[in-house]
Protein backbone atom coordinates (compact mmCIF):
# COMPACT_ATOMS: atom_id res chain seq x y z
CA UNK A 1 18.41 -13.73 3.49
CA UNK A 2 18.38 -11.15 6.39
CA UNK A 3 14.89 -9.32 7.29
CA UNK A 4 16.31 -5.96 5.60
CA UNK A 5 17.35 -7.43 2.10
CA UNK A 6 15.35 -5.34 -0.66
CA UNK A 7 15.62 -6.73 -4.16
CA UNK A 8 14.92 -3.93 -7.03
CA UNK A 9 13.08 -5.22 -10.28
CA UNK A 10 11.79 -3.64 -13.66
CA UNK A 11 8.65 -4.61 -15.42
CA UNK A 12 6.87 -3.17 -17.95
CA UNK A 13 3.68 -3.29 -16.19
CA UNK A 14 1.52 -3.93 -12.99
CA UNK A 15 0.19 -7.95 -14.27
CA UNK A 16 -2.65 -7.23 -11.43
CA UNK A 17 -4.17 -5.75 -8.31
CA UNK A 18 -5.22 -8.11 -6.04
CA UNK A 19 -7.22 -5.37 -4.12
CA UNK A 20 -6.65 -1.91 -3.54
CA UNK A 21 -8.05 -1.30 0.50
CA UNK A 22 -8.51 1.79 2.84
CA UNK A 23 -7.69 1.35 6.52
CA UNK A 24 -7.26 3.72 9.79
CA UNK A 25 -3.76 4.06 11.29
CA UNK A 26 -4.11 4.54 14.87
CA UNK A 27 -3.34 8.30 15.88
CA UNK A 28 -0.72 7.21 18.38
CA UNK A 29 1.24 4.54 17.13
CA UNK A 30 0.25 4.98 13.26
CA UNK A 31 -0.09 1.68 12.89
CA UNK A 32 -3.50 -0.36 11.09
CA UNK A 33 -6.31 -0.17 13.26
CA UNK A 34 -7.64 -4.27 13.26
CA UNK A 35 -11.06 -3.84 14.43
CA UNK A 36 -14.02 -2.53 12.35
CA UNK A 37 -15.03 1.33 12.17
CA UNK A 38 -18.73 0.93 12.83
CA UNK A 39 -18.03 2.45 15.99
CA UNK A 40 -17.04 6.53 17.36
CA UNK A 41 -14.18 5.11 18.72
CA UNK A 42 -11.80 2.17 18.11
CA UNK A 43 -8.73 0.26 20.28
CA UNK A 44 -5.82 0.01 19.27
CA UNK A 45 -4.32 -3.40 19.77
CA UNK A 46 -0.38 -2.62 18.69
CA UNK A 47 0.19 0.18 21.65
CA UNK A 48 -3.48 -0.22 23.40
CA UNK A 49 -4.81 3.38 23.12
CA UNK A 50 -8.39 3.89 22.82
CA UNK A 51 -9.33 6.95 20.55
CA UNK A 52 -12.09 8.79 18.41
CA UNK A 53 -12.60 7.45 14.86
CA UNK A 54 -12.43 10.87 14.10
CA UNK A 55 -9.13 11.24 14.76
CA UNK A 56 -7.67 8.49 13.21
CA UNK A 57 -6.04 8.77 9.66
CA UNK A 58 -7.24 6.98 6.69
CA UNK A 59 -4.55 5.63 4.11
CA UNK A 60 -4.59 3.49 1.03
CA UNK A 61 -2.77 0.46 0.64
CA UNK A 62 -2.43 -1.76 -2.63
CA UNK A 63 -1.66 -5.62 -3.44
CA UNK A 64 0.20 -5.57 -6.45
CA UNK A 65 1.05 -8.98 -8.52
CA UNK A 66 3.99 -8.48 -10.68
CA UNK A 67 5.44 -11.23 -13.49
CA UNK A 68 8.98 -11.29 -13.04
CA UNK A 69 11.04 -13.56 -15.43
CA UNK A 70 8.15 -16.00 -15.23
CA UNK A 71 6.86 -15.85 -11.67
CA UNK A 72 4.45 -14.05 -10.08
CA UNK A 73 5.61 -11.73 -7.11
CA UNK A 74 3.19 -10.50 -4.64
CA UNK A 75 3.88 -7.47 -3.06
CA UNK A 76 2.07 -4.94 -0.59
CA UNK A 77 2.64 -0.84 -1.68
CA UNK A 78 1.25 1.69 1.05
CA UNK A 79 -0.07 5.13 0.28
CA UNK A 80 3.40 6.85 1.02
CA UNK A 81 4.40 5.31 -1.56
CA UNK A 82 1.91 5.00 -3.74
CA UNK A 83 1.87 8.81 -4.01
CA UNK A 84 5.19 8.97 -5.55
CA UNK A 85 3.27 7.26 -9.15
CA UNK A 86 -0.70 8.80 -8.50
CA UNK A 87 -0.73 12.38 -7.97
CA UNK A 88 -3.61 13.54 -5.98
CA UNK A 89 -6.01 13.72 -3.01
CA UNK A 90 -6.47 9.63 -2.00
CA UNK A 91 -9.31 10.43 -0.50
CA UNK A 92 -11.24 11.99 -3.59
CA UNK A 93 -10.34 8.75 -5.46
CA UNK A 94 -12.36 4.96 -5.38
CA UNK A 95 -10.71 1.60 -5.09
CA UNK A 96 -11.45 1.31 -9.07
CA UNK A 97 -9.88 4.51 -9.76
CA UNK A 98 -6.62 3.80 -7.84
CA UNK A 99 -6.45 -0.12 -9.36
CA UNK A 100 -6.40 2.01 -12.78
CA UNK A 101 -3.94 4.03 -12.49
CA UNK A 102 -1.47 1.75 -11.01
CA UNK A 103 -2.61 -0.51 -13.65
CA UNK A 104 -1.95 1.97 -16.30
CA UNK A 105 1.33 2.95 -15.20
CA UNK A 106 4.39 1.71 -17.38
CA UNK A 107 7.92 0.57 -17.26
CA UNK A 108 8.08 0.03 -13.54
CA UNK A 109 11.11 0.07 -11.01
CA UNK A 110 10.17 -1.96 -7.79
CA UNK A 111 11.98 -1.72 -4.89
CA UNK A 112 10.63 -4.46 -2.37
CA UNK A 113 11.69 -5.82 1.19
CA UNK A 114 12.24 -9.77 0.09
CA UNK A 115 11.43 -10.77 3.68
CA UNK A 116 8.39 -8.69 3.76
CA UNK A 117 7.28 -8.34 0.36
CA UNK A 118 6.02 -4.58 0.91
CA UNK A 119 7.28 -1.86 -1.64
CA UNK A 120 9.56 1.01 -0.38
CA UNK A 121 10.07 2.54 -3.67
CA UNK A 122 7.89 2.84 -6.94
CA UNK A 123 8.51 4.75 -9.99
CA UNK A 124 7.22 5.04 -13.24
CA UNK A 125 8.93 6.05 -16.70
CA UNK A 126 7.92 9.67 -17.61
């Protein structure tokens, strides 16, 4: 199996939500920001910049545990594209509230790096 192989699946439901988590993406580089945001200003240790909290952006990501034909598959779905199934401001929303509605949501096609196990495609049945 190569790095880039994505395996689609359909379930009737999310089985659970391991935890739902905000995080800052570093303004450069956009990636996670590792260290904690007690401070003004954080370092970023993927491209080394050193910035203002405030200038960071906040995102959502969400550990989802699917059943699939028996087995449980956990996966990782970021806000991008988390927005395609909850419509809305992420920041107006709790952890609880997004757990819910991703919870809620049925009959499910999951498109997933297998190497990775993060989600690059979610959508729900109108």
């Amino acid at each position: 199996m190569n790095g880039n192989e994505t395996v689609t699946v359909t379930v009737t439901n999310v089985h659970t939500i391991e935890k739902v988590e905000r995080f800052i993406a570093c303004f450069n580089c956009a990636k996670r920001i590792l260290q904690g945001t007690s401070r003004n200003v954080v370092h970023c240790d993927w491209c080394k910049h050193t910035m203002r909290i405030s200038n960071c952006s906040q995102y959502v990501c969400a550990k989802l545990v699917l059943h699939v034909k028996g087995q449980q598959i956990y996966l990782t779905a970021f806000q991008d594209v988390l927005s395609n199934v909850i419509k809305g401001d992420f920041a107006r929303f709790s952890e609880v509230e997004i757990a819910e509605m991703l919870l809620l949501l049925e009959n499910l096609t999951v498109v997933y790096n297998a190497n990775s196990q993060v989600v690059k495609e979610l959508k729900a049945a109108c």
